[in-house]
C-alpha atoms as a PDB file:
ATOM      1  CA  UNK A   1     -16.525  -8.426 -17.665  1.00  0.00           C
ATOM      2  CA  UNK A   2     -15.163  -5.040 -16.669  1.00  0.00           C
ATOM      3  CA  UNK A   3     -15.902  -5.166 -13.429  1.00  0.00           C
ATOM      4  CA  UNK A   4     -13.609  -8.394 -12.846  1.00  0.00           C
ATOM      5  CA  UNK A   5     -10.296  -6.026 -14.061  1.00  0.00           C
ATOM      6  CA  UNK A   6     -11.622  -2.200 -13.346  1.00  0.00           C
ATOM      7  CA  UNK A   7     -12.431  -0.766  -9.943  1.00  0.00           C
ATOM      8  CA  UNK A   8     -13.256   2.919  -9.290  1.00  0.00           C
ATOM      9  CA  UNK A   9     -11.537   3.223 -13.144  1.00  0.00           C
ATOM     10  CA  UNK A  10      -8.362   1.415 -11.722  1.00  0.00           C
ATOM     11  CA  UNK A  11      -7.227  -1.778 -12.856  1.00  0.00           C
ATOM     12  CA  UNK A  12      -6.630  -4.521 -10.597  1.00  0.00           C
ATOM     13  CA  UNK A  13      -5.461  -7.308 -12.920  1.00  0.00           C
ATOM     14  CA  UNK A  14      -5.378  -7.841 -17.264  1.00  0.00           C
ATOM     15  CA  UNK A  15      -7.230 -10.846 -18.264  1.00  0.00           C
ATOM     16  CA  UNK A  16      -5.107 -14.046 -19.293  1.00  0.00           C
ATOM     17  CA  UNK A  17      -7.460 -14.168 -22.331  1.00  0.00           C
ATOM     18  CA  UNK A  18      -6.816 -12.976 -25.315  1.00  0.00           C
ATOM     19  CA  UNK A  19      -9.898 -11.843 -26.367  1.00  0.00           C
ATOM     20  CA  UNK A  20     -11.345 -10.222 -22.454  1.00  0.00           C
ATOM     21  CA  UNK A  21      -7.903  -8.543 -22.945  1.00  0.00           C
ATOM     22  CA  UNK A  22      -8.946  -6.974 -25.776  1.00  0.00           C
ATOM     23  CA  UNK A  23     -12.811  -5.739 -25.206  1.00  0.00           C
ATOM     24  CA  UNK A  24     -10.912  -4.417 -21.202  1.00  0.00           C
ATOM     25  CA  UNK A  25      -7.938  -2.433 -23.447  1.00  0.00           C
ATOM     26  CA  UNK A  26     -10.409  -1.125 -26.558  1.00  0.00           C
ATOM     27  CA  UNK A  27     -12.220   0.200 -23.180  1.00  0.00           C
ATOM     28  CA  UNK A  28      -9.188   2.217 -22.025  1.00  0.00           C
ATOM     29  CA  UNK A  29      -7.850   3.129 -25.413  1.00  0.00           C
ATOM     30  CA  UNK A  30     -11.723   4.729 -25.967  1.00  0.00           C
ATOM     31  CA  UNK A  31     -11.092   6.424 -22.231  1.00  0.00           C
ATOM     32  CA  UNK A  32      -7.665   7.754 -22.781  1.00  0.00           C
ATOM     33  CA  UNK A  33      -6.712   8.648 -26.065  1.00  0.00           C
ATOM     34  CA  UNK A  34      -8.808  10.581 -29.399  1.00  0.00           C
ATOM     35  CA  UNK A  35      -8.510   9.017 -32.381  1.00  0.00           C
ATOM     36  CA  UNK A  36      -6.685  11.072 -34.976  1.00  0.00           C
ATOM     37  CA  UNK A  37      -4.710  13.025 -32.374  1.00  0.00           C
ATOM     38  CA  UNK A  38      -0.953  12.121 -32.424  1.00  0.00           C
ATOM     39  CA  UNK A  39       0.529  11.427 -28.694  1.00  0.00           C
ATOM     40  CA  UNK A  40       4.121  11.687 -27.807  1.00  0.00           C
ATOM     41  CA  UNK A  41       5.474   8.742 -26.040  1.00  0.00           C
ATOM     42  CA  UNK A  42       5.697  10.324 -22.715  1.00  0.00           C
ATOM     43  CA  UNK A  43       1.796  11.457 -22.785  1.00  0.00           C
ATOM     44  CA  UNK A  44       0.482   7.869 -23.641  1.00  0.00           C
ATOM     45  CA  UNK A  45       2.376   7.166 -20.293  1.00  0.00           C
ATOM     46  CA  UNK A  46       0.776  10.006 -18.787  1.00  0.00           C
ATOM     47  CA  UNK A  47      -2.132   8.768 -19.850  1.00  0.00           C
ATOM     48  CA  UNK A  48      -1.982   5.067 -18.913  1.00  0.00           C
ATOM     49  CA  UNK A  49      -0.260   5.508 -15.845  1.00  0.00           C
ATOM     50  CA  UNK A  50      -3.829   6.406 -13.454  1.00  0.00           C
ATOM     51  CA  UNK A  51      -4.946   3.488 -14.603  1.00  0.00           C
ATOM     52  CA  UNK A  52      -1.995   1.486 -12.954  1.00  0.00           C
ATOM     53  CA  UNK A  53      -2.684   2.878  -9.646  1.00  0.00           C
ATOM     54  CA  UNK A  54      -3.861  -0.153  -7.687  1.00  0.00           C
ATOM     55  CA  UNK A  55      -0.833  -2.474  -9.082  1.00  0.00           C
ATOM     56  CA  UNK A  56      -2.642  -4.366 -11.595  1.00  0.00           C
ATOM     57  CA  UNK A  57      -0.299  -3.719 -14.254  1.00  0.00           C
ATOM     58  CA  UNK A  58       2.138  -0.989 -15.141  1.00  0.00           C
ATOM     59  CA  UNK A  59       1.896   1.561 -17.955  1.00  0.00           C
ATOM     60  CA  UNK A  60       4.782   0.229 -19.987  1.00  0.00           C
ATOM     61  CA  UNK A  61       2.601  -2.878 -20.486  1.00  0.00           C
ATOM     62  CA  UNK A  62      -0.749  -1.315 -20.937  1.00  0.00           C
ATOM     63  CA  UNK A  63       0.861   0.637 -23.702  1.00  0.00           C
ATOM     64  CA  UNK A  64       2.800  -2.417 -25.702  1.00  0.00           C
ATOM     65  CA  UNK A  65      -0.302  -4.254 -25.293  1.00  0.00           C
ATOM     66  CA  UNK A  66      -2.578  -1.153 -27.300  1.00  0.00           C
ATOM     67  CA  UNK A  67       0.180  -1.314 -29.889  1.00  0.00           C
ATOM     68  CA  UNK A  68      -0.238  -4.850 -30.381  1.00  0.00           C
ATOM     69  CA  UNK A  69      -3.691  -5.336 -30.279  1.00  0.00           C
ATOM     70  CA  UNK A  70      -3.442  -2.775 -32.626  1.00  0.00           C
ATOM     71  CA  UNK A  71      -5.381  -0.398 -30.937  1.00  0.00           C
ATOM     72  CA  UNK A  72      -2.696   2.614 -30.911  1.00  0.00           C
ATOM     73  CA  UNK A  73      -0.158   2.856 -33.856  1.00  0.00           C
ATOM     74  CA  UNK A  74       3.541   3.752 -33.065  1.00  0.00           C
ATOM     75  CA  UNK A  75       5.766   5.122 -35.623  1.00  0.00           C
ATOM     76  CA  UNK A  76       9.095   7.690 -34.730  1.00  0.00           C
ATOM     77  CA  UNK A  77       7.946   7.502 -31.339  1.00  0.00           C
ATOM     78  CA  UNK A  78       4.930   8.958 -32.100  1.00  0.00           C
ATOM     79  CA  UNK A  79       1.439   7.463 -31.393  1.00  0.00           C
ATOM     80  CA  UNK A  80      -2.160   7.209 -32.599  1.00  0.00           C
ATOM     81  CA  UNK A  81      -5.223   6.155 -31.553  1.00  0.00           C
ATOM     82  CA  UNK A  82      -6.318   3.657 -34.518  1.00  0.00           C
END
């Protein structure tokens, strides 16, 4: 299922599904960020952002999406991989 969003580590497109949306973010949250480290806002962009690099979607998304899917935590500004 990666390989439909991810090429070369870039992604291309976010699945419409809820759930592919999920396992393809879980796999960049476990790429990016350590769990129990605390990540100012402008590194999680930092982070995200090489990911965007074919167009597929932009960091600003990427990032609301963790926080949703409850994948990163956000509090003050402040986040954490959860």
């Amino acid at each position: 299922m990666l390989r439909t969003f991810l090429r070369a580590g870039v992604l291309v497109g976010l699945p419409a599904q809820r759930g592919r949306r999920r396992v393809l973010l879980a796999h960049i949250a476990d790429r990016s960020f350590t769990t129990g480290t605390r990540y100012p806002e402008r590194a999680v962009d930092e982070a995200l952002k090489p990911w965007c690099a074919a167009g597929g979607s932009d960091h600003v998304t990427l990032r609301r999406y963790l926080v949703d899917e409850q994948l990163l935590t956000r509090e003050h500004g402040i986040y954490q991989r959860a």
